[in-house]
C-alpha atoms as a PDB file:
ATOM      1  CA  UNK A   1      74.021 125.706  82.871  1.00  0.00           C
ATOM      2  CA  UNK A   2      73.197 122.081  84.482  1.00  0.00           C
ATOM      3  CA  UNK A   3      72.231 119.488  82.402  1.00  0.00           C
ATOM      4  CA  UNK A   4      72.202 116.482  84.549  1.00  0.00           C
ATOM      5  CA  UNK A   5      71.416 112.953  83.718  1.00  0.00           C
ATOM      6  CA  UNK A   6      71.604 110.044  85.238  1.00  0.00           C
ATOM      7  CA  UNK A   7      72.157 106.186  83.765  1.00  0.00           C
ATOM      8  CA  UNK A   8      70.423 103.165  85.568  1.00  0.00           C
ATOM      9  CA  UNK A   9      69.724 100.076  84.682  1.00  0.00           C
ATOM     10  CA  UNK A  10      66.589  99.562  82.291  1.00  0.00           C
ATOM     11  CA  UNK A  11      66.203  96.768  85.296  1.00  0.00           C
ATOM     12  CA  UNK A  12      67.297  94.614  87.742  1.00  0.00           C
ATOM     13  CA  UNK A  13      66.028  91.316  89.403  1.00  0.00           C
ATOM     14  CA  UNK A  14      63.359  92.050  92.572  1.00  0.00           C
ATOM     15  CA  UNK A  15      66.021  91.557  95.396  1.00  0.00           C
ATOM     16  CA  UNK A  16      68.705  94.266  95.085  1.00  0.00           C
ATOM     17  CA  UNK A  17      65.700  96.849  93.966  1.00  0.00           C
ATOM     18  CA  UNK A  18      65.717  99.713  96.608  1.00  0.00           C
ATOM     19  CA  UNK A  19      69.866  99.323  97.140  1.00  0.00           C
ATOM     20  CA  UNK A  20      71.379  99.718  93.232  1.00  0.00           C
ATOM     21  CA  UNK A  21      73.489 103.062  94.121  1.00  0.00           C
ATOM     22  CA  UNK A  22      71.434 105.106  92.055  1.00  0.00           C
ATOM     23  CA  UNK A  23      69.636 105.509  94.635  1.00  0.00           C
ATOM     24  CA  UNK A  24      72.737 108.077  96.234  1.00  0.00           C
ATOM     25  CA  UNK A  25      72.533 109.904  93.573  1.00  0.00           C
ATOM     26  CA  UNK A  26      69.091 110.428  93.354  1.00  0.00           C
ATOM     27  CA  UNK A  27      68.713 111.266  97.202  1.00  0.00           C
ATOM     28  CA  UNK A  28      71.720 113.763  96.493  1.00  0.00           C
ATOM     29  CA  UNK A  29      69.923 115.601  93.826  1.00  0.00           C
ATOM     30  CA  UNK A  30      66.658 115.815  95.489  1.00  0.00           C
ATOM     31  CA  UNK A  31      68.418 117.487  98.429  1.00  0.00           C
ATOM     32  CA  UNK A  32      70.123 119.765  96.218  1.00  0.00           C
ATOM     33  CA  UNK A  33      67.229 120.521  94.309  1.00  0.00           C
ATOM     34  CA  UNK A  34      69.107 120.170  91.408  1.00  0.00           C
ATOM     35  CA  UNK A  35      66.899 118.980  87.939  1.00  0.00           C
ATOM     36  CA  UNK A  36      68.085 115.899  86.862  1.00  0.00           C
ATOM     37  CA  UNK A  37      66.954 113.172  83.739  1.00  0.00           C
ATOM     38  CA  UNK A  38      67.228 109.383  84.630  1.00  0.00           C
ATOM     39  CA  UNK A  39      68.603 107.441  81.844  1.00  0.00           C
ATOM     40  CA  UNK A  40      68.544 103.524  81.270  1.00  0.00           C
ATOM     41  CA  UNK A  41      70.878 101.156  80.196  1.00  0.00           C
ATOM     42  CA  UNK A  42      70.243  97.253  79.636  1.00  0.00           C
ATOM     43  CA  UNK A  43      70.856  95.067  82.495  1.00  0.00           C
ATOM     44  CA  UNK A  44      71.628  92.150  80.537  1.00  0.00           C
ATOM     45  CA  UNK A  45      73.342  93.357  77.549  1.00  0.00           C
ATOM     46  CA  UNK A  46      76.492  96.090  78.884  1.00  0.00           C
ATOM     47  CA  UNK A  47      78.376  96.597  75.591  1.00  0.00           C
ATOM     48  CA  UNK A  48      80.727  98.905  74.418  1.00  0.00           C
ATOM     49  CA  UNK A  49      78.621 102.044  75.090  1.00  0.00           C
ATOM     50  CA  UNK A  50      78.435 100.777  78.743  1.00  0.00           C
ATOM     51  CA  UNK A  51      82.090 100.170  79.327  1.00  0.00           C
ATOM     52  CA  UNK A  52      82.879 103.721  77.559  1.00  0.00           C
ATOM     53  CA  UNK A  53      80.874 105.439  80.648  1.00  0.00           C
ATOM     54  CA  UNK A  54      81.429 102.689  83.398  1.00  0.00           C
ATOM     55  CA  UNK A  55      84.727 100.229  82.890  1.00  0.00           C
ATOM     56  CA  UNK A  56      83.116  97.906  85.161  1.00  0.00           C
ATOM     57  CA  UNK A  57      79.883  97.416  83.557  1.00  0.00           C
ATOM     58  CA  UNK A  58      77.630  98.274  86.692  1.00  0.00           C
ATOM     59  CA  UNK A  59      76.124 102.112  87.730  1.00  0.00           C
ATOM     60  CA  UNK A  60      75.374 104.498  87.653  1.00  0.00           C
ATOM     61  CA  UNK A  61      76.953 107.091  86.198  1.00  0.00           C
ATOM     62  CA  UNK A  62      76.148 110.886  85.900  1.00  0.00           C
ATOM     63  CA  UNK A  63      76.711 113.292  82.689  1.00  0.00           C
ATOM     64  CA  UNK A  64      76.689 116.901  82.993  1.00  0.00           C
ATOM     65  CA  UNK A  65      76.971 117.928  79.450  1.00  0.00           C
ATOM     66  CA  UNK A  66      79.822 116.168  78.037  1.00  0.00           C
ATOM     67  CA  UNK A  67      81.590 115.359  81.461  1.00  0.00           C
ATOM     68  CA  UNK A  68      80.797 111.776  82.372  1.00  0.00           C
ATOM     69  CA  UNK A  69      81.643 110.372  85.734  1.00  0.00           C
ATOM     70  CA  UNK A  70      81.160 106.795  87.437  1.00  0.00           C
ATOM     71  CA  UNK A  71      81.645 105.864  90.522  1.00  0.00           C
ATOM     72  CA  UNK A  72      78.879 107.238  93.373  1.00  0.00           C
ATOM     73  CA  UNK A  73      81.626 109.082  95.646  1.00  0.00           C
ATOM     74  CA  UNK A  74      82.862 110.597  92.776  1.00  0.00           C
ATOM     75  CA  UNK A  75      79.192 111.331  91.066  1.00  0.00           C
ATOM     76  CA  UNK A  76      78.620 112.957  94.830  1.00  0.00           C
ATOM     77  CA  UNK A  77      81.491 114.641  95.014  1.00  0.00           C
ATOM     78  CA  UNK A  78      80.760 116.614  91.678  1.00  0.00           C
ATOM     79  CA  UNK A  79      77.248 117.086  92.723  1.00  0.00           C
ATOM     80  CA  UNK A  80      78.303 119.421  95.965  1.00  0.00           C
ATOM     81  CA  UNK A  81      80.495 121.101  93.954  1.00  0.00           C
ATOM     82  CA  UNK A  82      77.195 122.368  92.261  1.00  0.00           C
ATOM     83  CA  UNK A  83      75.551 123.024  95.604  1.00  0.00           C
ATOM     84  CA  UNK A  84      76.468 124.620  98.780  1.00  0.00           C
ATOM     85  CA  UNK A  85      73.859 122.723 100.290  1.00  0.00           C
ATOM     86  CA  UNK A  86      75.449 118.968 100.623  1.00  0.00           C
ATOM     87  CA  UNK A  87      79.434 120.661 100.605  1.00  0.00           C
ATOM     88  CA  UNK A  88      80.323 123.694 102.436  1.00  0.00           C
ATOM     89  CA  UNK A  89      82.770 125.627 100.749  1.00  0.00           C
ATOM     90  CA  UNK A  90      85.013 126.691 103.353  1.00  0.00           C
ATOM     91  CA  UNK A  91      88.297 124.461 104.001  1.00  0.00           C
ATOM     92  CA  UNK A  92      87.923 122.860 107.490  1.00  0.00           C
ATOM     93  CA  UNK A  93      83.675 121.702 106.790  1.00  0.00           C
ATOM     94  CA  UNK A  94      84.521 120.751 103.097  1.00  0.00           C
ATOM     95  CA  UNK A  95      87.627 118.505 104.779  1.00  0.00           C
ATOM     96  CA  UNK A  96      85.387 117.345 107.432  1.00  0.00           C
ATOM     97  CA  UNK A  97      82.731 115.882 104.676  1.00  0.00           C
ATOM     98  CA  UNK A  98      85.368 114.620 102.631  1.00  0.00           C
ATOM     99  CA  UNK A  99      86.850 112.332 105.670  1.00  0.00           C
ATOM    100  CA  UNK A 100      83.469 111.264 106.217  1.00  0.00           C
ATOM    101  CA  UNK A 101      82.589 110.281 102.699  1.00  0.00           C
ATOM    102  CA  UNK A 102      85.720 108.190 102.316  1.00  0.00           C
ATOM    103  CA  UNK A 103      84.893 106.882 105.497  1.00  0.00           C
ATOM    104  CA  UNK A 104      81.720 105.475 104.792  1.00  0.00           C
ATOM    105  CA  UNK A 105      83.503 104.538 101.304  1.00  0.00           C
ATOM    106  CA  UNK A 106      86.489 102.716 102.885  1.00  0.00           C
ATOM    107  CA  UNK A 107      85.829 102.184 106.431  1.00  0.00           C
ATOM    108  CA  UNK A 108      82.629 101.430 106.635  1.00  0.00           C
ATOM    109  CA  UNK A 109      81.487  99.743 103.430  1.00  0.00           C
ATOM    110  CA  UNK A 110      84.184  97.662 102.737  1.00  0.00           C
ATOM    111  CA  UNK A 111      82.955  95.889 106.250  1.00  0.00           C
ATOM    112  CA  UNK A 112      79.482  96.099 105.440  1.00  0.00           C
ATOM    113  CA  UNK A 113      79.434  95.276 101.370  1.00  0.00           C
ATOM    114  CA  UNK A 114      80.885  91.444 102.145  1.00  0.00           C
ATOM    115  CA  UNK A 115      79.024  91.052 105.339  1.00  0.00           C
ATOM    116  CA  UNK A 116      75.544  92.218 102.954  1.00  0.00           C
ATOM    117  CA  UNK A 117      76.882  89.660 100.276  1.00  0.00           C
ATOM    118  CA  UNK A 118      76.877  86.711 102.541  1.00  0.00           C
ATOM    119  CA  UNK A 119      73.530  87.454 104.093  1.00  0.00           C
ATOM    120  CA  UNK A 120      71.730  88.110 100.414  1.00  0.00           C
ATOM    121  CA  UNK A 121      73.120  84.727  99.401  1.00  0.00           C
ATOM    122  CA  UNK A 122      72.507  82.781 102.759  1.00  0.00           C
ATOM    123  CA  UNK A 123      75.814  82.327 103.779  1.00  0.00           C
ATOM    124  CA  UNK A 124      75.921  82.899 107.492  1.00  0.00           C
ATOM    125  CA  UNK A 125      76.395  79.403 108.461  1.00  0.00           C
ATOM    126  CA  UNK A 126      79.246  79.309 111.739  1.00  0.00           C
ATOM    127  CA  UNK A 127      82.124  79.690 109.232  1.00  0.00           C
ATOM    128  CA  UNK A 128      85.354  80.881 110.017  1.00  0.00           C
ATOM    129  CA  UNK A 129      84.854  82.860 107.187  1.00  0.00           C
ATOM    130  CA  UNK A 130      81.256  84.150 108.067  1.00  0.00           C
ATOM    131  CA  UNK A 131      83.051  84.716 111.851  1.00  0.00           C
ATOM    132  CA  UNK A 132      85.672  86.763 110.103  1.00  0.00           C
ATOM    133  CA  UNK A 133      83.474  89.292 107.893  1.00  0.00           C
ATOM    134  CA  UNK A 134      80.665  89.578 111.249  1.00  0.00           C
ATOM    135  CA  UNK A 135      83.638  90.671 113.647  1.00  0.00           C
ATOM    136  CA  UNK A 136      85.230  93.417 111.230  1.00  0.00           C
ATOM    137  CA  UNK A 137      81.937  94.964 110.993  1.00  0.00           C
ATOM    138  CA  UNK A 138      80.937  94.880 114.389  1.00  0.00           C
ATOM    139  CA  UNK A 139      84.311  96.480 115.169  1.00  0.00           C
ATOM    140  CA  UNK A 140      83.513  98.986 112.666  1.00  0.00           C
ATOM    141  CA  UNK A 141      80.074 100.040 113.870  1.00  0.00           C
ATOM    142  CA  UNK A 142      81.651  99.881 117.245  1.00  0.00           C
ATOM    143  CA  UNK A 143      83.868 102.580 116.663  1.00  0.00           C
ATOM    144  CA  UNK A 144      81.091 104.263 114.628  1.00  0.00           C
ATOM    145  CA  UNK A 145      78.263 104.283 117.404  1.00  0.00           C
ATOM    146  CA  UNK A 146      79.963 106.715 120.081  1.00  0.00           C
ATOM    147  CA  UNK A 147      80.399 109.316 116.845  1.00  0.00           C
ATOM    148  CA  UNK A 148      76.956 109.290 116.508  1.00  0.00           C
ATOM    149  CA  UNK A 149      75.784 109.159 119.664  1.00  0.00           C
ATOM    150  CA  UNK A 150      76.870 112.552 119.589  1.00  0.00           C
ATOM    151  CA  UNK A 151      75.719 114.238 116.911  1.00  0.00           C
ATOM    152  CA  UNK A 152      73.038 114.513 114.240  1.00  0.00           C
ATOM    153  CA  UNK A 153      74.431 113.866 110.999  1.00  0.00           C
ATOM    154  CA  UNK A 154      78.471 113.864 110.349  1.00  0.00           C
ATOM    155  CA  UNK A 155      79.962 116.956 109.719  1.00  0.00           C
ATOM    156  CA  UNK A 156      77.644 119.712 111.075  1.00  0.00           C
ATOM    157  CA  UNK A 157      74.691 119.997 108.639  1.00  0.00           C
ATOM    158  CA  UNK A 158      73.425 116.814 106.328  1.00  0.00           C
ATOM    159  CA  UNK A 159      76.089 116.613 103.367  1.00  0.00           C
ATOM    160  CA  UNK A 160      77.359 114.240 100.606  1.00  0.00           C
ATOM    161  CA  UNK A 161      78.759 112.268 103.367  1.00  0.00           C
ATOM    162  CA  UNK A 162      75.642 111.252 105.362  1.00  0.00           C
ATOM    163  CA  UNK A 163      73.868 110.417 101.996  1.00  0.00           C
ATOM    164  CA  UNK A 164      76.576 107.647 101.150  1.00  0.00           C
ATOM    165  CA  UNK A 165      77.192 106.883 105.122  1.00  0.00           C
ATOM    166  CA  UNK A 166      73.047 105.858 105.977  1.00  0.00           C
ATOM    167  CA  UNK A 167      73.095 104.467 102.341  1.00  0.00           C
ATOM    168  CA  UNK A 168      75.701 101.805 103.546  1.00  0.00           C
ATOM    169  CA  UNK A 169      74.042 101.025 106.939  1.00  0.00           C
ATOM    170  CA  UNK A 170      70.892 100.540 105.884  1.00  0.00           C
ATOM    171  CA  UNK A 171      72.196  97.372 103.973  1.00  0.00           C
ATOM    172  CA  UNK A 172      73.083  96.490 107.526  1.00  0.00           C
ATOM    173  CA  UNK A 173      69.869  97.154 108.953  1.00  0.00           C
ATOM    174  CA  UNK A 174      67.956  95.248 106.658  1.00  0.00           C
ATOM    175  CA  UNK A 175      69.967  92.327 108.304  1.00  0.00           C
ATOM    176  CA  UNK A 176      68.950  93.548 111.811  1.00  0.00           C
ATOM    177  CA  UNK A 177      72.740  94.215 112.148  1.00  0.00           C
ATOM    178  CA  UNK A 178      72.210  97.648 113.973  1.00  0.00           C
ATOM    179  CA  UNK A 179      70.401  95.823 116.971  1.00  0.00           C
ATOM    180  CA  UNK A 180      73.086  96.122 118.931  1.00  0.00           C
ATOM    181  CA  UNK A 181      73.764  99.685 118.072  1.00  0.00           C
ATOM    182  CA  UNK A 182      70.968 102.240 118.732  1.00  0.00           C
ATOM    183  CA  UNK A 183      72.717 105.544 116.783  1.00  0.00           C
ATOM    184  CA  UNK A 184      73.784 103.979 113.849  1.00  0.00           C
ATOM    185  CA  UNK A 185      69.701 102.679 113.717  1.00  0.00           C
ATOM    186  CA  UNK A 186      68.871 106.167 114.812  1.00  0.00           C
ATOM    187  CA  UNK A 187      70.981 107.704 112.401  1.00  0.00           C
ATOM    188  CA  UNK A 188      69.900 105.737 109.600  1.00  0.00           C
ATOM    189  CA  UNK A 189      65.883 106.462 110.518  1.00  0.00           C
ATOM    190  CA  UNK A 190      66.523 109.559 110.532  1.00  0.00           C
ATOM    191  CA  UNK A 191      68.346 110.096 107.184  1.00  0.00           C
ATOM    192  CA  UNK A 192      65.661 107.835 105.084  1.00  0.00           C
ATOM    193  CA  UNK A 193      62.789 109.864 107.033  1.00  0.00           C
ATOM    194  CA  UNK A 194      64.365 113.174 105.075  1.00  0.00           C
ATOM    195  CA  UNK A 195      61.916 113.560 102.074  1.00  0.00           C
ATOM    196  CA  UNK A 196      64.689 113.458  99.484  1.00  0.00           C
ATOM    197  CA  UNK A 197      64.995 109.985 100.494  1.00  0.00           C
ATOM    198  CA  UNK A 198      61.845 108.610 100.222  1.00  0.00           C
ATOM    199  CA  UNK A 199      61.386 110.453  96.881  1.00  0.00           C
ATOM    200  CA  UNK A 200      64.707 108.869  95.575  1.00  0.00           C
ATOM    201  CA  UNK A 201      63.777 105.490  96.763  1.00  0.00           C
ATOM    202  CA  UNK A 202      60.492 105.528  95.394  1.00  0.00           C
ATOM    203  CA  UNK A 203      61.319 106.747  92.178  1.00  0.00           C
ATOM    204  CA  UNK A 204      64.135 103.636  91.978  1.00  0.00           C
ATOM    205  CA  UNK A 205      61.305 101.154  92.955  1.00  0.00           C
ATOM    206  CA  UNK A 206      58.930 102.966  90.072  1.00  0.00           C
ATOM    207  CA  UNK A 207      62.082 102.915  87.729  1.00  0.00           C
ATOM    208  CA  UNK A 208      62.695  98.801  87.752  1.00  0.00           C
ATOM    209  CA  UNK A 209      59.240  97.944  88.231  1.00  0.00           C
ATOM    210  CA  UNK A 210      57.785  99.821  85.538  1.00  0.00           C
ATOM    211  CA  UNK A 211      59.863  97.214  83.406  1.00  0.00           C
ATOM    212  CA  UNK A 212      59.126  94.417  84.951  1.00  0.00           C
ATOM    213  CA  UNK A 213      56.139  93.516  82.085  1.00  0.00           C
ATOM    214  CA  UNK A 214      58.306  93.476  79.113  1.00  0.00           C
ATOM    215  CA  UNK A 215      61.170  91.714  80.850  1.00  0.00           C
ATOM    216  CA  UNK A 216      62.103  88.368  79.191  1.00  0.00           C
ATOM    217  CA  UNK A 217      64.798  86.713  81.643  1.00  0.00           C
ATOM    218  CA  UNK A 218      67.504  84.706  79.342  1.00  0.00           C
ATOM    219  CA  UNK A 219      69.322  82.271  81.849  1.00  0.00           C
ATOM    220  CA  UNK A 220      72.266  83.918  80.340  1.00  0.00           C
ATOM    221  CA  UNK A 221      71.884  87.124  81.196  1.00  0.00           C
ATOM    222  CA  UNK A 222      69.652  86.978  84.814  1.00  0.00           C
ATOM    223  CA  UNK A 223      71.379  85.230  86.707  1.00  0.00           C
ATOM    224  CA  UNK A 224      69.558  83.655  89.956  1.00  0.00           C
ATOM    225  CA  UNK A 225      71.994  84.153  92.267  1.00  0.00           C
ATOM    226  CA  UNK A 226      71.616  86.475  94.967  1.00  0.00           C
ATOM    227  CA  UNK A 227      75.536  87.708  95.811  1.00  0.00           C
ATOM    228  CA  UNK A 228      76.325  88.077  91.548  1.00  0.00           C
ATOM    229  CA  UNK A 229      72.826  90.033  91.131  1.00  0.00           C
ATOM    230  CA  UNK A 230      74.012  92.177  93.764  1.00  0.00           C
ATOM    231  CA  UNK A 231      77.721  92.614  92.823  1.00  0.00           C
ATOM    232  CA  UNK A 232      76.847  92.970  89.532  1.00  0.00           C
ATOM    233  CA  UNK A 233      73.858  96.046  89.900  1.00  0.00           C
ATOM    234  CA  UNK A 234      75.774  98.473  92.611  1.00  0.00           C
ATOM    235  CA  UNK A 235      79.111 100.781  92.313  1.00  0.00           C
END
């Protein structure tokens, strides 16, 4: 039998909300129609019941009875393994997800996720370094935007891999960095128009702001920078 639950933080400062990778594994599990409990875990205060589930002190993480697992590929991975829906379970479609999902992991994101950094912080002065980061993830999304020019989602039907893949562009479009590249914006507007979506980003938004009353910000502990609030809220 499932038993599914999911570990957030209790909150997180206003800017990363909408974008802490919960978020994937919320959209996954409303696609999968799969019943789920969200958990929460203190954003300023990641002790040794923290580390034990994530090593890294971010989230989320995902128990299914007494298997814990951290990191959202992995969390995804495990989730189509419980549905046919987001993995097919023949050899050549559940390669062809795979590729895509460590894709979007290693391809794509590790482009994107320092390019998103510098842009939440305000760093895209005419560095060398700014020049460096904008060029390896134009080159990426160039070599991304004839694949999906040509089809609807990655590998055949919507899977585990288009869940993580729009996930990571959309912290491009909210920089207008899909301008210049009409199917990754297509692609993206149509993966956060599926309803899973806007449940699972809804519910996140609900989730933080619900604590936003009873939040006392220690300068400690909530740190005002914009790159470290990120860094330190997604995995």
């Amino acid at each position: 039998m499932v038993d599914l639950t999911l570990t957030t933080f209790d909150w997180v400062p206003v800017l990363p909300r909408g974008f802490v990778r919960d978020l994937r594994v919320r959209w996954a599990l409303e696609e999968a129609g799969l019943p789920y409990r969200v958990a929460s875990t203190p954003f300023g205060d990641r002790g040794a019941g923290h580390l034990a589930h994530q090593p890294f002190g971010q989230v989320p993480w995902l128990t299914d009875g007494d298997l814990s697992i951290f990191e959202s590929g992995a969390i995804l991975l495990h989730i189509g393994e419980l549905s046919a829906t987001l993995l097919p379970g023949d050899p050549r479609g559940r390669a062809a997800v795979v590729e895509w999902l460590f894709a979007a992991l290693n391809s794509v994101e590790m482009a994107s996720l320092p390019w998103g950094l510098l842009h939440f912080a305000g760093e895209t002065d005419d560095t060398p370094a700014w020049r460096r980061f904008d060029d390896f993830l134009k080159l990426r999304l160039t070599r991304l935007e004839p694949v999906l020019a040509d089809r609807d989602w990655l590998a055949g039907d919507f899977s585990i891999a288009d869940v993580v893949m729009a996930d990571v562009l959309r912290l491009v479009d909210r920089f207008d960095g899909l301008a210049r590249h009409p199917a990754c914006s297509d692609y993206v507007a149509r993966a956060t128009a599926r309803p899973a979506f806007v449940k699972a980003h809804a519910d996140q938004m609900a989730h933080f702001a619900a604590a936003d009353e009873g939040v006392m910000q220690p300068s400690n502990s909530r740190s005002t920078d914009a790159s470290a609030n990120l860094r330190g809220t997604v995995r």
